[in-house]
C-alpha atoms as a PDB file:
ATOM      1  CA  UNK A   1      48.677-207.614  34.197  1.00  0.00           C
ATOM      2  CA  UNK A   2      50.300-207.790  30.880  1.00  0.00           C
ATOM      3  CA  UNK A   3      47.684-208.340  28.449  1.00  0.00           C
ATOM      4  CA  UNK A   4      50.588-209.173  25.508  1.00  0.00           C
ATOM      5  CA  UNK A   5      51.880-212.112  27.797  1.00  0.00           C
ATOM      6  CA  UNK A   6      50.206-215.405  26.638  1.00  0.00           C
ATOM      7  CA  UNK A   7      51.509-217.268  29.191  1.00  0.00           C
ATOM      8  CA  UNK A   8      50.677-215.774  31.989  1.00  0.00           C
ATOM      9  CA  UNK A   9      47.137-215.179  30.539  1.00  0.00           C
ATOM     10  CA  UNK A  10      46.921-218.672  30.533  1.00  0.00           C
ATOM     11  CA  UNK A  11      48.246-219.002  33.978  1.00  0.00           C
ATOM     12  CA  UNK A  12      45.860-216.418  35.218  1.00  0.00           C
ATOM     13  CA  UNK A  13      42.926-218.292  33.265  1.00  0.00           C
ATOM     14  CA  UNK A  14      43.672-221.604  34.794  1.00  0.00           C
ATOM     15  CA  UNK A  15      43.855-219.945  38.139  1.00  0.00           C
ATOM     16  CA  UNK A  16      40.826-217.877  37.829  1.00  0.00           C
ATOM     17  CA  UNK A  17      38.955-219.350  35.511  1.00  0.00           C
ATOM     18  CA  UNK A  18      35.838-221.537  35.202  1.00  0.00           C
ATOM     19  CA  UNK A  19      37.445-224.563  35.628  1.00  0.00           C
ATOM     20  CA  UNK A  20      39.500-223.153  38.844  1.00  0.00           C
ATOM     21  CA  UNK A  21      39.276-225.058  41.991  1.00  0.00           C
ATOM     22  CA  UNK A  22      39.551-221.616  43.749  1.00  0.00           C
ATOM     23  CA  UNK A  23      36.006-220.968  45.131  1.00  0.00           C
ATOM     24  CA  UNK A  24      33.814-218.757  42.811  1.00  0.00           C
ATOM     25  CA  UNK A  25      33.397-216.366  45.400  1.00  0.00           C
ATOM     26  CA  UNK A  26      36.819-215.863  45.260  1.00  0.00           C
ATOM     27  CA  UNK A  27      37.050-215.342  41.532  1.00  0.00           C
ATOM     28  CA  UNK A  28      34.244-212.969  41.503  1.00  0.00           C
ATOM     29  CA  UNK A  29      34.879-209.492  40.631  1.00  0.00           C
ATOM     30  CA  UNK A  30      33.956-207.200  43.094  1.00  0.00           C
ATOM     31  CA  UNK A  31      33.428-203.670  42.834  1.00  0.00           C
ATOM     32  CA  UNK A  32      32.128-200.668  44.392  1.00  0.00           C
ATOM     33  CA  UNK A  33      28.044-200.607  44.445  1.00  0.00           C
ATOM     34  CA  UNK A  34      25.756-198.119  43.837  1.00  0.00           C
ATOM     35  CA  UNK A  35      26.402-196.250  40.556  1.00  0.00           C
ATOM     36  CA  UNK A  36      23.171-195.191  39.729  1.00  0.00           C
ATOM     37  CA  UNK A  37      22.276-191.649  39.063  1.00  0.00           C
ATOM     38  CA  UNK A  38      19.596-191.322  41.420  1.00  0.00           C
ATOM     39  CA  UNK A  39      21.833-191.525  44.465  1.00  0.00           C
ATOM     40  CA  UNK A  40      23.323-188.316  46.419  1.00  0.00           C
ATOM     41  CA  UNK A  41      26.005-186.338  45.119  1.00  0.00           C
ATOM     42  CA  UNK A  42      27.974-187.175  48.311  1.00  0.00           C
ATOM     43  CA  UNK A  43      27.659-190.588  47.083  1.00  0.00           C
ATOM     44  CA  UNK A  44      29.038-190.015  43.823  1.00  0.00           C
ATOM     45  CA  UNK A  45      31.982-188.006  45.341  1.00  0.00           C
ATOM     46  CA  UNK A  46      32.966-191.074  47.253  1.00  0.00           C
ATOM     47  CA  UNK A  47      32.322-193.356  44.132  1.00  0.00           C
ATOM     48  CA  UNK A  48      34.673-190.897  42.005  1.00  0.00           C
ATOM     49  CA  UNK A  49      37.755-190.798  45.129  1.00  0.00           C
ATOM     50  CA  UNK A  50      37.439-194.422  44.697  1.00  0.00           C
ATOM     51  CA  UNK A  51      38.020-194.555  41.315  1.00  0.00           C
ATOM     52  CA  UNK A  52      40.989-192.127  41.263  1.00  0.00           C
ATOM     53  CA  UNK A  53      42.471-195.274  43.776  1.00  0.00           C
ATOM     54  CA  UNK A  54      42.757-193.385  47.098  1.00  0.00           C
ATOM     55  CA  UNK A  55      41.174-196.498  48.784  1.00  0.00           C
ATOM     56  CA  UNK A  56      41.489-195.012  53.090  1.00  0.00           C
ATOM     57  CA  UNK A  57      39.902-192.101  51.858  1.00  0.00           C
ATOM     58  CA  UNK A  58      36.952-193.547  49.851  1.00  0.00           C
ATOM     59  CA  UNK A  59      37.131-195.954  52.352  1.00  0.00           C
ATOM     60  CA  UNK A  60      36.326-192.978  55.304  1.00  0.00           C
ATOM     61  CA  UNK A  61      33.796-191.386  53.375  1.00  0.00           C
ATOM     62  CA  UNK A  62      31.479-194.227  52.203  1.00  0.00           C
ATOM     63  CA  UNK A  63      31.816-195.359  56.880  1.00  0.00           C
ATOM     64  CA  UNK A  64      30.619-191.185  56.962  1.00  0.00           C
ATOM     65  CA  UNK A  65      27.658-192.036  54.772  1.00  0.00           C
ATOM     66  CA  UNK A  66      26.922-195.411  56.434  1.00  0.00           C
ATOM     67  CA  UNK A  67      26.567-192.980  59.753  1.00  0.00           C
ATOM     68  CA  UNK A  68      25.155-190.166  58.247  1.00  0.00           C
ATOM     69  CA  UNK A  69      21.242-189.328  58.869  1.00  0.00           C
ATOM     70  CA  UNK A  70      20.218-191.045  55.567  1.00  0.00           C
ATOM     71  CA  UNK A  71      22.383-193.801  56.275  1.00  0.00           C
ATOM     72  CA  UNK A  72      22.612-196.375  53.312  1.00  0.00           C
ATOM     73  CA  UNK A  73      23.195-200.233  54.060  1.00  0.00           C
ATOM     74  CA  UNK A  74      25.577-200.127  50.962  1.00  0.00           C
ATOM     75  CA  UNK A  75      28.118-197.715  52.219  1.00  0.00           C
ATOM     76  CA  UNK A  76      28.797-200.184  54.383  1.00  0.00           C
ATOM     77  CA  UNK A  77      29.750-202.916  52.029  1.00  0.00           C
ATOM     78  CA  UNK A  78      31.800-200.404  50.016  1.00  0.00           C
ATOM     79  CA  UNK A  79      33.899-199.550  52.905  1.00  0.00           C
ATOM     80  CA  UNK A  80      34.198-203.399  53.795  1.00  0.00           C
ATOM     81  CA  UNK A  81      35.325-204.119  50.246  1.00  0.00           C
ATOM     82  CA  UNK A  82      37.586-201.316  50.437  1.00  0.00           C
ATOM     83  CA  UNK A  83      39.080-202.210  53.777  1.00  0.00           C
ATOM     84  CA  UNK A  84      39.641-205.635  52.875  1.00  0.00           C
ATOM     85  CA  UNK A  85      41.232-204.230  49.004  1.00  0.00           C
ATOM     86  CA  UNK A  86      43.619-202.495  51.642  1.00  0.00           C
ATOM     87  CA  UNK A  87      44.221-205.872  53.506  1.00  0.00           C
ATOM     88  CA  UNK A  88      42.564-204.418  56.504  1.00  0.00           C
ATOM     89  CA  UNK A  89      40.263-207.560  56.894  1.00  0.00           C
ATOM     90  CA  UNK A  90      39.070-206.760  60.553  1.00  0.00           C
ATOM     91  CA  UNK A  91      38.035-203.483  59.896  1.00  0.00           C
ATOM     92  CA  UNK A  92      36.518-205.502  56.567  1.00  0.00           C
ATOM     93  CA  UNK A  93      34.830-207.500  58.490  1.00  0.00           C
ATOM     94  CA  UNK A  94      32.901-205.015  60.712  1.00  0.00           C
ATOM     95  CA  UNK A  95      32.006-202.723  58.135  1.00  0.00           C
ATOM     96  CA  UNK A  96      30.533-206.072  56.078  1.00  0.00           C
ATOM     97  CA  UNK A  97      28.819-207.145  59.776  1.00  0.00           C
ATOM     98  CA  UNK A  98      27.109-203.359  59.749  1.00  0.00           C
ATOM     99  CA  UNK A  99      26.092-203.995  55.907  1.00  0.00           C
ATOM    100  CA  UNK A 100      24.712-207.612  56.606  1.00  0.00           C
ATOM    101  CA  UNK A 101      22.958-205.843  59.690  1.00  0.00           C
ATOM    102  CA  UNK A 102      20.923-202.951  58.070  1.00  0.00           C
ATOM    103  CA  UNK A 103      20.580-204.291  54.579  1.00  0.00           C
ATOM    104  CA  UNK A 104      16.819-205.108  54.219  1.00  0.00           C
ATOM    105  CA  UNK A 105      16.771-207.121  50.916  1.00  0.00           C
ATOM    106  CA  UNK A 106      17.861-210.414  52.147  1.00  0.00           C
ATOM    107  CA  UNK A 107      18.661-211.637  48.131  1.00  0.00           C
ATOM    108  CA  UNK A 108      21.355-208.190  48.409  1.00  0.00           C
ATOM    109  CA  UNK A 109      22.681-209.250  51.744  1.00  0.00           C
ATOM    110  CA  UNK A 110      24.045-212.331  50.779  1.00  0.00           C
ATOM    111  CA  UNK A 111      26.927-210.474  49.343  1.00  0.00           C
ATOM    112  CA  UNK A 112      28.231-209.354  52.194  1.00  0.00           C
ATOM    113  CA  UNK A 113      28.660-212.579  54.632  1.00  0.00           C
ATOM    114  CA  UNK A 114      30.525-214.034  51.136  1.00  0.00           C
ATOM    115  CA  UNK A 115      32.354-211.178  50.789  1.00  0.00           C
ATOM    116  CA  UNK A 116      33.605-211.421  54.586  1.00  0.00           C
ATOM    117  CA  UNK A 117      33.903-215.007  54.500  1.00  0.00           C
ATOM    118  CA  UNK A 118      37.353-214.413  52.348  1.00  0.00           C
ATOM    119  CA  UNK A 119      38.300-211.604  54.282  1.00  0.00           C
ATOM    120  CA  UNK A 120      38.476-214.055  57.342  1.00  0.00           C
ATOM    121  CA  UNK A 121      39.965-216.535  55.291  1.00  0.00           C
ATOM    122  CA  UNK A 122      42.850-215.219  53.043  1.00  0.00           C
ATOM    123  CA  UNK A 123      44.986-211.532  52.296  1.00  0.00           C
ATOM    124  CA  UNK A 124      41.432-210.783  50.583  1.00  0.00           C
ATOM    125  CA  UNK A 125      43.867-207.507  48.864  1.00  0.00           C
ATOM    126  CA  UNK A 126      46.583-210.091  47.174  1.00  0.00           C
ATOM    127  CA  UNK A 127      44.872-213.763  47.054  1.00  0.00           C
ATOM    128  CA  UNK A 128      42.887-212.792  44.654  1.00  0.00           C
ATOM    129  CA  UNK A 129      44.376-210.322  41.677  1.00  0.00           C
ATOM    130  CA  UNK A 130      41.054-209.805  39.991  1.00  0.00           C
ATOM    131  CA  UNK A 131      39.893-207.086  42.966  1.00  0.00           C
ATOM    132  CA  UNK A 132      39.789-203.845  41.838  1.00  0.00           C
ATOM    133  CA  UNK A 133      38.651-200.675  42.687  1.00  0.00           C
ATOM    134  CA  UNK A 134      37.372-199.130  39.624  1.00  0.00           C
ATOM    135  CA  UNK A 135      35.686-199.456  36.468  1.00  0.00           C
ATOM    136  CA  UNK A 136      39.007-199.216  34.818  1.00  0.00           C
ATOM    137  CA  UNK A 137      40.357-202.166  36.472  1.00  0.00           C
ATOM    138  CA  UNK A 138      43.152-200.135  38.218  1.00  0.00           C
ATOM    139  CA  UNK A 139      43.522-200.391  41.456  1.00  0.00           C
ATOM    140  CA  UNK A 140      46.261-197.874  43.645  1.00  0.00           C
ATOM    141  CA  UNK A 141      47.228-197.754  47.137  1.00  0.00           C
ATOM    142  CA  UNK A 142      46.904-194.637  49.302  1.00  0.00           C
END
């Protein structure tokens, strides 16, 4: 995005913004979960791959942690959102089914049938510009 271009700030804002007629789910800005210090290290290895953009790869190793003895609902809606950041939405989908399935917290859960709602219903990786992958708002492909 060119943050010097008024214009298509403006565009962008009309498109995306609170007055948009594009669903707020769609305008949300999703990002990977689970930053906080108390998780394992593995975790924070996948959390750092993701930031450095190699989605497939974060993407591989958040599926090894959502089938890993310890096995976190989470991982699996990171590796949904990164599946579907990769336009992969089946594989989106599934991983977002296996999140919805094991998360226990019903009020965190709701994230995920959203979140797969717009991978069923649009390119979830170009419909909506606003996805990224990392706190730094860049986003690369593998």
């Amino acid at each position: 995005m060119q943050p010097e271009n008024a214009e298509l700030q403006q565009t962008f804002a009309s498109l995306f913004g609170p007055e948009s007629r594009v669903p707020e789910a769609a305008r949300h800005d999703y990002k990977l979960q689970g930053r906080e210090p108390s998780r394992p290290s593995k975790w924070h290895d996948a959390l750092a791959l993701g930031d450095s953009g190699k989605l497939g790869d974060t993407a591989k190793a958040f599926e090894e942690i959502g089938n890993g003895p310890k096995a976190d609902a989470l991982a699996w809606y990171n590796a949904g959102l990164l599946r579907a950041w990769q336009g992969d939405n089946v594989a989106a989908i599934a991983d977002l089914d296996k999140y919805v399935e094991r998360e226990t917290n019903e009020a965190k859960a709701v994230d995920g049938p959203i979140t797969s709602f717009i991978a069923r219903c649009c390119n979830f990786a170009t419909a909506t510009p606003r996805l990224r992958c990392c706190t730094s708002g860049n986003k690369k492909a593998d």
